[in-house]
Protein backbone atom coordinates (compact mmCIF):
# COMPACT_ATOMS: atom_id res chain seq x y z
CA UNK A 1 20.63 19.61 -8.46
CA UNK A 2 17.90 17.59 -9.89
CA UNK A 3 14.68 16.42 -8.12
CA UNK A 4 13.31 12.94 -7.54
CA UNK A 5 9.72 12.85 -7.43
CA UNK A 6 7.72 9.94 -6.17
CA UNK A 7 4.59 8.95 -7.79
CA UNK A 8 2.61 6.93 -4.90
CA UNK A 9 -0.55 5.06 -5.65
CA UNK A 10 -3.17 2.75 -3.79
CA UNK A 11 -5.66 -0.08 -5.86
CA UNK A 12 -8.97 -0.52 -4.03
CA UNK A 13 -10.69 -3.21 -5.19
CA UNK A 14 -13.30 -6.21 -3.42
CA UNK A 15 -14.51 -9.08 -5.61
CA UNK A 16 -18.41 -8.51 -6.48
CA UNK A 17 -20.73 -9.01 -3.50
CA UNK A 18 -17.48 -9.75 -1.42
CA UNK A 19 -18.21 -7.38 1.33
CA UNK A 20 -21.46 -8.70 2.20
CA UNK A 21 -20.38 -11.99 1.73
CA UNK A 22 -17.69 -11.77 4.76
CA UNK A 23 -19.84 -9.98 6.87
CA UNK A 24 -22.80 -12.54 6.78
CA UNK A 25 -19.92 -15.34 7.33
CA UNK A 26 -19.20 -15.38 11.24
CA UNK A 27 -15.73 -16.52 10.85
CA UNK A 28 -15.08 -13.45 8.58
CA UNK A 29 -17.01 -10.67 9.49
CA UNK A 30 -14.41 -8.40 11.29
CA UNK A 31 -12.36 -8.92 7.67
CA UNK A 32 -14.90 -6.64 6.01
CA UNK A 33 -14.76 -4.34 8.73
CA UNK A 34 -11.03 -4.19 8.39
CA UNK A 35 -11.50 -3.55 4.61
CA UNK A 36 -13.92 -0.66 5.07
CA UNK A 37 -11.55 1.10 7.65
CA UNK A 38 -8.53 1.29 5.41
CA UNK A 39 -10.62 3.27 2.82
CA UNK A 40 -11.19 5.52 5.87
CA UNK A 41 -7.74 5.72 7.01
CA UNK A 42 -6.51 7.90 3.59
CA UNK A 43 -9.52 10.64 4.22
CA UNK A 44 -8.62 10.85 8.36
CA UNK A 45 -4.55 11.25 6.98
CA UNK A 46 -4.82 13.85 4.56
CA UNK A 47 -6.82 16.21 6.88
CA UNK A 48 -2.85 17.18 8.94
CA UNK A 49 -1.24 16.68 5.45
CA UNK A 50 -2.53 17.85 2.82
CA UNK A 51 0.22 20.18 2.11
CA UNK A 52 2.85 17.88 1.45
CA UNK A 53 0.46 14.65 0.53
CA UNK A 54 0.48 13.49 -3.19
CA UNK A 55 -1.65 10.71 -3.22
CA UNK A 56 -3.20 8.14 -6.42
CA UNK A 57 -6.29 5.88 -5.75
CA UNK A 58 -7.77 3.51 -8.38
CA UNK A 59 -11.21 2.08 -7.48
CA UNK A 60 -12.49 -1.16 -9.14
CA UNK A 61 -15.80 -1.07 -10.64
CA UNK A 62 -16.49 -3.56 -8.54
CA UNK A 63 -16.09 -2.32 -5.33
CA UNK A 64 -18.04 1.23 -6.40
CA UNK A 65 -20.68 -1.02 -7.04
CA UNK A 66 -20.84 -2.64 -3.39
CA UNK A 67 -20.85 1.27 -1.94
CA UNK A 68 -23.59 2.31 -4.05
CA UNK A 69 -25.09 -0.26 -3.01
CA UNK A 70 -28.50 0.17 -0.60
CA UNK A 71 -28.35 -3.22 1.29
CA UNK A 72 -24.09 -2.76 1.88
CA UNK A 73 -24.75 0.42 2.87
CA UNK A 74 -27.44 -0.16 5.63
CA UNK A 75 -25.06 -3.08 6.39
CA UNK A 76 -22.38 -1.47 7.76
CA UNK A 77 -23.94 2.04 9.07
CA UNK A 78 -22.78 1.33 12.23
CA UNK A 79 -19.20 0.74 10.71
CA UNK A 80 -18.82 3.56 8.48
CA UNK A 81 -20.89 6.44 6.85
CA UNK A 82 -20.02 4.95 2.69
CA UNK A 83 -22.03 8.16 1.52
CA UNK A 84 -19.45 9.88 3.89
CA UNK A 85 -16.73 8.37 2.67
CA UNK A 86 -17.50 8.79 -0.93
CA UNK A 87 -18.08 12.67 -0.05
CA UNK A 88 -14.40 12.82 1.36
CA UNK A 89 -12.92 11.36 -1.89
CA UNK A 90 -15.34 14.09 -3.81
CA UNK A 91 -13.35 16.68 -1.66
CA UNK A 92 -9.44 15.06 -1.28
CA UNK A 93 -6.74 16.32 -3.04
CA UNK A 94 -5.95 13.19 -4.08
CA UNK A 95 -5.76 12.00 -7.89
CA UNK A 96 -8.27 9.05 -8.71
CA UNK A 97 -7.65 6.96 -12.27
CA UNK A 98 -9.92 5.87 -14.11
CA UNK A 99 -11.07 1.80 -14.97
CA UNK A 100 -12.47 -0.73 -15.88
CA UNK A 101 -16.25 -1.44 -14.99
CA UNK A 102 -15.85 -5.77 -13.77
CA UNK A 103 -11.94 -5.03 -13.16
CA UNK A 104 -11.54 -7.64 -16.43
CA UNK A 105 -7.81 -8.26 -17.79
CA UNK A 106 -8.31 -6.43 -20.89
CA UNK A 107 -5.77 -7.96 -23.24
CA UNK A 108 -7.56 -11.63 -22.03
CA UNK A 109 -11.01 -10.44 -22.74
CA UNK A 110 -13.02 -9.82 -26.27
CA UNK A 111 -11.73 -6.20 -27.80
CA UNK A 112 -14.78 -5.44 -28.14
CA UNK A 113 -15.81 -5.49 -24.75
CA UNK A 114 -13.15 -2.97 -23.46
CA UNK A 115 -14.97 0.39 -24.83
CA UNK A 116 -18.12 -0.97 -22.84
CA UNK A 117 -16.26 -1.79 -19.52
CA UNK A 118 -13.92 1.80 -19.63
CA UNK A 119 -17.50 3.83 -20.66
CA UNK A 120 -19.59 1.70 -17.69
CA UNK A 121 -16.65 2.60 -14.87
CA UNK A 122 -16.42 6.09 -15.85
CA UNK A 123 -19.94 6.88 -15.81
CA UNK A 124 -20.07 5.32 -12.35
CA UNK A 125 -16.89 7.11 -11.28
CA UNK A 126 -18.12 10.57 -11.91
CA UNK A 127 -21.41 9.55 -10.40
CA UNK A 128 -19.61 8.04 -7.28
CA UNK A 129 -16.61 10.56 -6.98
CA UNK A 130 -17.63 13.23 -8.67
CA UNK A 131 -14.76 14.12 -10.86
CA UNK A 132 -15.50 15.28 -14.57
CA UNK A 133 -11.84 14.03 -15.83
CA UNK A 134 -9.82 10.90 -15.13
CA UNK A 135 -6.33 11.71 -16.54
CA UNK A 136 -5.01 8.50 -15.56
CA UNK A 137 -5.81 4.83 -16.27
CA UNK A 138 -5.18 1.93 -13.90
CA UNK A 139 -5.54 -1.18 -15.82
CA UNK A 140 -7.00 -4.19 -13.75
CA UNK A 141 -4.22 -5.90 -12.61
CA UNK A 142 -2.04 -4.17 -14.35
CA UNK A 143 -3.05 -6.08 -17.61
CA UNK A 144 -1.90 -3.89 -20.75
CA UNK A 145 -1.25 -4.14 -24.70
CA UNK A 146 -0.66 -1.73 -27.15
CA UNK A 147 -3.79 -2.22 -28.95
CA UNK A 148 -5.54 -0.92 -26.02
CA UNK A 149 -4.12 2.70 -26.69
CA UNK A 150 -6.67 3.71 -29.32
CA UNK A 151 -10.03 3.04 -26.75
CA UNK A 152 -8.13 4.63 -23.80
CA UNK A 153 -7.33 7.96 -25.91
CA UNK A 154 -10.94 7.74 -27.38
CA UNK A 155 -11.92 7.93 -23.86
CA UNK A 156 -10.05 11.22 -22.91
CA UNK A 157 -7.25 9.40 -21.02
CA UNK A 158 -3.71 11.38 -20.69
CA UNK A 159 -1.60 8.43 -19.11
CA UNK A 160 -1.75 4.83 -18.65
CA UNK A 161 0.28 3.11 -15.34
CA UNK A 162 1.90 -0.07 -17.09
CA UNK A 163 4.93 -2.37 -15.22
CA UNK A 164 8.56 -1.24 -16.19
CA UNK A 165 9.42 -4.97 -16.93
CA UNK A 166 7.43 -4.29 -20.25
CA UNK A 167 8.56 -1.25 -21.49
CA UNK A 168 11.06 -1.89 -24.70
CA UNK A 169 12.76 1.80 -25.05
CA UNK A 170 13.48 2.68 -28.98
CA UNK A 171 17.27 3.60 -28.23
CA UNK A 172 19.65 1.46 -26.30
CA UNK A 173 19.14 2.45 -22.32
CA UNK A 174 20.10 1.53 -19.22
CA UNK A 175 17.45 -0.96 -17.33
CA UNK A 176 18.50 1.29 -14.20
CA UNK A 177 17.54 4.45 -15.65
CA UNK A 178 13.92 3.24 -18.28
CA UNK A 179 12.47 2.61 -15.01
CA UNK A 180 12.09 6.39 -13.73
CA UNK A 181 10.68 8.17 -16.98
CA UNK A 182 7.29 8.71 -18.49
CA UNK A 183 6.85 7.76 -22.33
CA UNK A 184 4.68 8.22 -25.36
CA UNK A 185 3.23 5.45 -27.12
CA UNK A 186 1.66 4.99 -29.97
CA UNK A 187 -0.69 2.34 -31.79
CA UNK A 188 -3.48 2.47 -34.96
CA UNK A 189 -2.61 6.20 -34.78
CA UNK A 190 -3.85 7.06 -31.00
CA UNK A 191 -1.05 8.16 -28.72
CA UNK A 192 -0.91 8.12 -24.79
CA UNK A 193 1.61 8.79 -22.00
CA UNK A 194 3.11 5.76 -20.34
CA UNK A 195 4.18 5.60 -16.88
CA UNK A 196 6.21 2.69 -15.60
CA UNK A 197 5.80 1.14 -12.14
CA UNK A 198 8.63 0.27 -10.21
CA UNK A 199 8.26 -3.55 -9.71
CA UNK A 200 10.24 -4.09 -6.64
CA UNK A 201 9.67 -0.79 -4.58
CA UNK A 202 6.07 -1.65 -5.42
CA UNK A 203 6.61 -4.96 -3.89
CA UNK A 204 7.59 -3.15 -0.48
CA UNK A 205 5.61 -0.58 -0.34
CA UNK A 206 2.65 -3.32 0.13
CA UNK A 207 4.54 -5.94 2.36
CA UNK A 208 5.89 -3.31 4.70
CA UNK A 209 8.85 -0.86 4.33
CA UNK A 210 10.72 1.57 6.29
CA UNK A 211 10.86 5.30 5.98
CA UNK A 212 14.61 5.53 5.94
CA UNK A 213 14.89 2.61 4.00
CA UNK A 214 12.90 3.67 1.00
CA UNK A 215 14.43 7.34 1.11
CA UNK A 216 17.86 5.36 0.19
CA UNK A 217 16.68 3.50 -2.26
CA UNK A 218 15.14 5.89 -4.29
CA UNK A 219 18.44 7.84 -3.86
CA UNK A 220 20.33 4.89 -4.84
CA UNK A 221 17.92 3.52 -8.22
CA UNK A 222 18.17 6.88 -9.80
CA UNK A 223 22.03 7.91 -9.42
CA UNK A 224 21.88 7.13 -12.83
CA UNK A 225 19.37 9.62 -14.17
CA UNK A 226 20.80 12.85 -15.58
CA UNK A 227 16.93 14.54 -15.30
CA UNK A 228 14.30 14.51 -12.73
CA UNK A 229 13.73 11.16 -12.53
CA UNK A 230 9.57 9.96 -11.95
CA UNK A 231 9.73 7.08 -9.41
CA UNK A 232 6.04 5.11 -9.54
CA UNK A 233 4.83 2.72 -6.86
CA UNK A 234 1.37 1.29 -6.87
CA UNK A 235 -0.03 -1.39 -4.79
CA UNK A 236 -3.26 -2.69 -3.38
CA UNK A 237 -4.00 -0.44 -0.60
CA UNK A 238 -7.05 -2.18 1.51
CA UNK A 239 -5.17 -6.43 1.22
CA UNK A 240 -2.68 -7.25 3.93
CA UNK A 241 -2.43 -6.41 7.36
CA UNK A 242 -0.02 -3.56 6.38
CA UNK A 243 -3.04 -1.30 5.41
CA UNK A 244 -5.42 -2.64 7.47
CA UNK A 245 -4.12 -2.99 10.64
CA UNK A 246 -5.61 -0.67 13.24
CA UNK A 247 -2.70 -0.25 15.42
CA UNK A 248 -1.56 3.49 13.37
CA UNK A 249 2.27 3.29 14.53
CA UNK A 250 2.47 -0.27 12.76
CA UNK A 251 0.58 0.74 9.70
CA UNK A 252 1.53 2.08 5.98
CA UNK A 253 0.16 5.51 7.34
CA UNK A 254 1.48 5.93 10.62
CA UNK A 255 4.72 3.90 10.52
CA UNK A 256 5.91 4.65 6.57
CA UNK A 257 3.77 8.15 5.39
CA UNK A 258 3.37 9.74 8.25
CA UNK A 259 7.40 9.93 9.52
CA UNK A 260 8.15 10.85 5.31
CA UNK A 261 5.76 13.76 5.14
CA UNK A 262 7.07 15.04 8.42
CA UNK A 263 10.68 15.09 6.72
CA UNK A 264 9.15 16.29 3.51
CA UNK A 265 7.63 19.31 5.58
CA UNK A 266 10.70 20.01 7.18
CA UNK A 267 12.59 20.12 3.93
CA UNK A 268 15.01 17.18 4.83
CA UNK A 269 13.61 14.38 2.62
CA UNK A 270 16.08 13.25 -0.31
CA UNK A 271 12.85 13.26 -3.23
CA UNK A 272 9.28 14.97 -3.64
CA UNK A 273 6.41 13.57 -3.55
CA UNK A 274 4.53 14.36 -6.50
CA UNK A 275 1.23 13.85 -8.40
CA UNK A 276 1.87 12.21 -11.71
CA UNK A 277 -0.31 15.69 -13.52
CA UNK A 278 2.03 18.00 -11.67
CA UNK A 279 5.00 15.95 -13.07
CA UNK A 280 3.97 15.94 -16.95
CA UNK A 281 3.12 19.49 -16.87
CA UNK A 282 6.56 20.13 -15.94
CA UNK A 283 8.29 17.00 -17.96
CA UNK A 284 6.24 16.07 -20.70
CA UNK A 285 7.68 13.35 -22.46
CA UNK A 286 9.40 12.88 -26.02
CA UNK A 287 10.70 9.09 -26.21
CA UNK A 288 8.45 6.67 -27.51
CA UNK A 289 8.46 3.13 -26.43
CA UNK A 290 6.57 0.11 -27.14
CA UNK A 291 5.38 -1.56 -24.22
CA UNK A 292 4.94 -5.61 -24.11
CA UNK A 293 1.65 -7.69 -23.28
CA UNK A 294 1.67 -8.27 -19.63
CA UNK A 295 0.18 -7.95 -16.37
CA UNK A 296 2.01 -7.03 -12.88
CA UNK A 297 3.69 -9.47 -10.82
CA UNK A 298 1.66 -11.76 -7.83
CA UNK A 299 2.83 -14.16 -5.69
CA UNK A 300 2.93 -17.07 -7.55
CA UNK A 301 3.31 -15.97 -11.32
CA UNK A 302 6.11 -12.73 -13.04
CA UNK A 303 2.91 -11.71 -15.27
CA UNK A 304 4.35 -11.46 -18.60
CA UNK A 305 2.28 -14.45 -19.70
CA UNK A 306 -1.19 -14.13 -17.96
CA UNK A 307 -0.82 -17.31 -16.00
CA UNK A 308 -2.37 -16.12 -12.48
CA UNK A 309 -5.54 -15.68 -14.91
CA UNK A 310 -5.33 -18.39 -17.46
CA UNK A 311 -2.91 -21.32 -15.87
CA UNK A 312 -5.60 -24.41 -16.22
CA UNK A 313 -7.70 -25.87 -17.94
CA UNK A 314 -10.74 -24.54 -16.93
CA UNK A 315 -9.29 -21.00 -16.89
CA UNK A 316 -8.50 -20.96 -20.52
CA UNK A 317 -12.00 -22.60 -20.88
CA UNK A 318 -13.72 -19.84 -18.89
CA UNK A 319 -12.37 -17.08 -21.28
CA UNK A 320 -13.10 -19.34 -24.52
CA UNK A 321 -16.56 -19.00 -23.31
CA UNK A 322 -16.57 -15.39 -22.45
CA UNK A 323 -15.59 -14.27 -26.09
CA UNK A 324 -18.12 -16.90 -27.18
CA UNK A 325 -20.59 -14.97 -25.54
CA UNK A 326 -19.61 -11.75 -26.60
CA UNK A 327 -20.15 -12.92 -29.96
CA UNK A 328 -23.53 -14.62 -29.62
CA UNK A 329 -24.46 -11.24 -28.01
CA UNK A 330 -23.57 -8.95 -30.95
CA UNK A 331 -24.94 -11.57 -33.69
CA UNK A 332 -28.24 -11.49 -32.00
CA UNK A 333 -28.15 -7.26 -31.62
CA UNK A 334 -27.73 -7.40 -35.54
CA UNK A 335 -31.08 -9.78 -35.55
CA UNK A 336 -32.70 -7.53 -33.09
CA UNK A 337 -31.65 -4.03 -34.94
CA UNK A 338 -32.86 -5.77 -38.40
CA UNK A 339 -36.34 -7.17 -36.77
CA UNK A 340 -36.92 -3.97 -34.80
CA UNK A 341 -39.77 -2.25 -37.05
CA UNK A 342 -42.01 -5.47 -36.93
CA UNK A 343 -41.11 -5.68 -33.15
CA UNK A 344 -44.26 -5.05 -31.01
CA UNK A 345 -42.28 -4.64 -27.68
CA UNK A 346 -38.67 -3.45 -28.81
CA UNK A 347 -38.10 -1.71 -25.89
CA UNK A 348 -38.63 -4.96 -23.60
CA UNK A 349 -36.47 -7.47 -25.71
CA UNK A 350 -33.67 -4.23 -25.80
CA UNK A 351 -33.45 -4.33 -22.47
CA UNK A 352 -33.35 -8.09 -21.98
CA UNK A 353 -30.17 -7.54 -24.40
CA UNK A 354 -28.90 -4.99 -22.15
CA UNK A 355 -29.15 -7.38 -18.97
CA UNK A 356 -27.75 -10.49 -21.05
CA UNK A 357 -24.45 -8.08 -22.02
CA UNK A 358 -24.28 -6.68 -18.43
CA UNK A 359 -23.84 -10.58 -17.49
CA UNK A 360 -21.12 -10.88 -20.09
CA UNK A 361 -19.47 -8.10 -18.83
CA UNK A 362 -19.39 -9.17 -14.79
CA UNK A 363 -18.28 -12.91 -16.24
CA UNK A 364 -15.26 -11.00 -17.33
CA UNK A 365 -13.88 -9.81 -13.74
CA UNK A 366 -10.56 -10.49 -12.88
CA UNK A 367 -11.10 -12.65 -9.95
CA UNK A 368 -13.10 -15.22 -11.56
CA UNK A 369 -9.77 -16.32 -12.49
CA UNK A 370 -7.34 -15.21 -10.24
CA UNK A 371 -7.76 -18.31 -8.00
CA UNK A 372 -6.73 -21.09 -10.07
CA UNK A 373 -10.29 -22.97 -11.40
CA UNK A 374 -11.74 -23.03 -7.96
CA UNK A 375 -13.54 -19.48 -9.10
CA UNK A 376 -14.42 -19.68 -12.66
CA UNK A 377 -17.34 -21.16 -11.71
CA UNK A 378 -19.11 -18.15 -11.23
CA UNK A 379 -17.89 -16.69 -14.74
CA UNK A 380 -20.15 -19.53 -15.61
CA UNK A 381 -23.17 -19.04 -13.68
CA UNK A 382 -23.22 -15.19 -15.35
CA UNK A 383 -22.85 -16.54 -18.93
CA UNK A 384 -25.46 -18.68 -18.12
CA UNK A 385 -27.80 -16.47 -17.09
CA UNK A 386 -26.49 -14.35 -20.36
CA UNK A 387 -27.82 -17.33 -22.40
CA UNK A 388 -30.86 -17.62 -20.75
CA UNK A 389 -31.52 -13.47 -21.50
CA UNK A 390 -30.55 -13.30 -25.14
CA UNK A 391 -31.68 -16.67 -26.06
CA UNK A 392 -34.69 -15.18 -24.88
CA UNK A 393 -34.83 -12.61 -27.37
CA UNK A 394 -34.00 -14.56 -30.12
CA UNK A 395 -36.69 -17.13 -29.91
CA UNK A 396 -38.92 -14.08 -29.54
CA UNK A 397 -37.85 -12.51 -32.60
CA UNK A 398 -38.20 -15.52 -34.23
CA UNK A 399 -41.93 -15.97 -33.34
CA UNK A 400 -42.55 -12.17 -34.34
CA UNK A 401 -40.73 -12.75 -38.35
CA UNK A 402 -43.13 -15.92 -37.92
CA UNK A 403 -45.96 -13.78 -38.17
């Protein structure tokens, strides 16, 4: 009799300075207490079930940033302990993915940014939840290309969650039965494991979804599987009343988890769930796919061609600027590395580089974009202030080869 196992994952992720930003707004302040709870909420669960619990978390850059940060932290002390929290995610049994530093949509951003942004987050992820090895990669909003495959291996990665809308099998397969299957892919000669995210069971598991209703359906999607089929869902997991309600019985935990794990425990429930780890080690794959440019579905826009992030004017204009940028920045590291021995303060003008390229990389987050043009303002503002820094440096080394 073969086994389904269930893959089930939660995003975390809060714009840059958002957190604050609702909490000094009177109209919004209980929102960021809301927020802060449902990161709680998984470390309070897992205490009655960590037998049977397989959980996956992905944390944006972003919001690490906000809970390292001194001023959020003395913020909400009377909310929640974040060192605390942090702690409990140090000690969970839960799997955490890896990254990307300024949650950017890497296939809409300069390739030569994405080493930087993957290197930034993990440094901050071990720091922050003190694991050594991030097997898995969750790429901001879902955004994924093949050409990514060679930076993610480079950086130790095992698997990579992508949406099964874009994976294009190399054998002829039925849609009902790609879905529920990890993969290899391969690209500039790197290889990494794929793992495709159920679209639609994704879509309910974040607007709401009952027990019973979900065991069926998983029963139902993979009649067609002849082998232990992988079923993935991943959603955000601190958006939407669903998760941060504080009424338990109405919640994701107490109205959907809680009633499964009690069936799982009792050894009535129709599939496992499973961490994705546990399932390679017993399933490794052999096909290989190729997997399409997209990003995963939102409410307005399928994905497969960016438009949440790049739909106007301004949008596109925003990202014609950021790889602008990136260029200006590496041009003027080449002046700085060739003036650097008739430099007399190298080490100030390197980091003024430093802080002009940190400024590139937060123009790149995803929400900059995500709301139409009304936000790309502030993608702006940071290359500006990246200007100001590197421009900076140039004029100075300049003046020095004046000398």
């Amino acid at each position: 009799m073969k086994i389904i196992h269930h893959a089930l994952g939660l995003h975390f992720h809060q714009p840059l300075g958002n957190l604050l930003a609702l909490h000094h707004d009177p109209t919004q302040s209980w929102e960021a207490t809301q927020i802060l709870r449902s990161y709680e909420r998984p470390l309070h669960f897992v205490k009655d079930w960590s037998d049977v619990a397989r959980l996956h978390f992905s944390f944006s850059g972003t919001l690490l940033r906000q809970l390292e940060d001194p001023a959020v932290r003395e913020t909400f002390a009377d909310i929640v302990d974040i060192e605390g929290l942090l702690e409990g995610y140090r000690r969970a049994p839960f799997e955490i993915v890896g990254s990307g530093l300024y949650h950017p949509v890497y296939p809409l951003i300069p390739n030569a940014d994405w080493d930087p942004q993957t290197e930034n987050w993990l440094a901050l992820g071990k720091h922050l939840l003190g694991r050594e090895w991030f097997q898995g990669f969750w790429p901001p909003e879902m955004g994924f290309c093949m050409e990514m495959i060679p930076m993610l291996a480079r950086h130790g990665f095992r698997y990579v969650l992508v949406d099964s809308y874009y994976i294009k099998p190399k054998r002829e397969m039925r849609w009902e039965e790609m879905r529920y299957r990890p993969y290899l892919a391969r690209h500039g000669g790197a290889e990494i494991i794929v793992i495709p995210r159920d679209r639609e069971l994704s879509d309910a598991q974040e607007s709401g979804l009952d027990p019973g209703w979900f065991e069926h359906e998983l029963v139902e999607r993979t009649k067609w599987c002849d082998w232990p089929p992988l079923v993935t869902t991943w959603t955000d997991g601190d958006n939407g009343g669903w998760f941060r309600t504080g009424d338990w019985e109405a919640g994701f935990w107490g109205h959907f988890l809680q009633p499964t794990l009690q069936k799982h425990r009792e050894g009535k429930l129709a599939y496992r769930p499973t961490h994705i780890p546990e399932y390679l080690d017993l399933y490794p794959p052999t096909e290989e796919v190729e997997v399409h440019r997209g990003a995963w579905n939102t409410g307005d826009h399928w994905g497969g061609d960016f438009m949440q992030w790049t739909g106007s004017l301004l949008q596109k204009k925003g990202f014609d600027e950021i790889a602008n940028a990136s260029r200006y920045y590496r041009q003027v590291v080449r002046e700085f590395d060739s003036a650097k021995p008739t430099l007399t303060d190298p080490e100030e003008l390197h980091d003024l580089l430093l802080q002009g390229y940190e400024a590139i990389l937060r123009a790149e987050t995803s929400c900059n974009f995500y709301w139409g043009s009304s936000w790309v303002s502030r993608s702006f503002d940071d290359l500006e202030q990246a200007y100001r820094l590197i421009d900076n440096v140039r004029a100075r080394i300049a003046e020095s080869s004046a000398l």
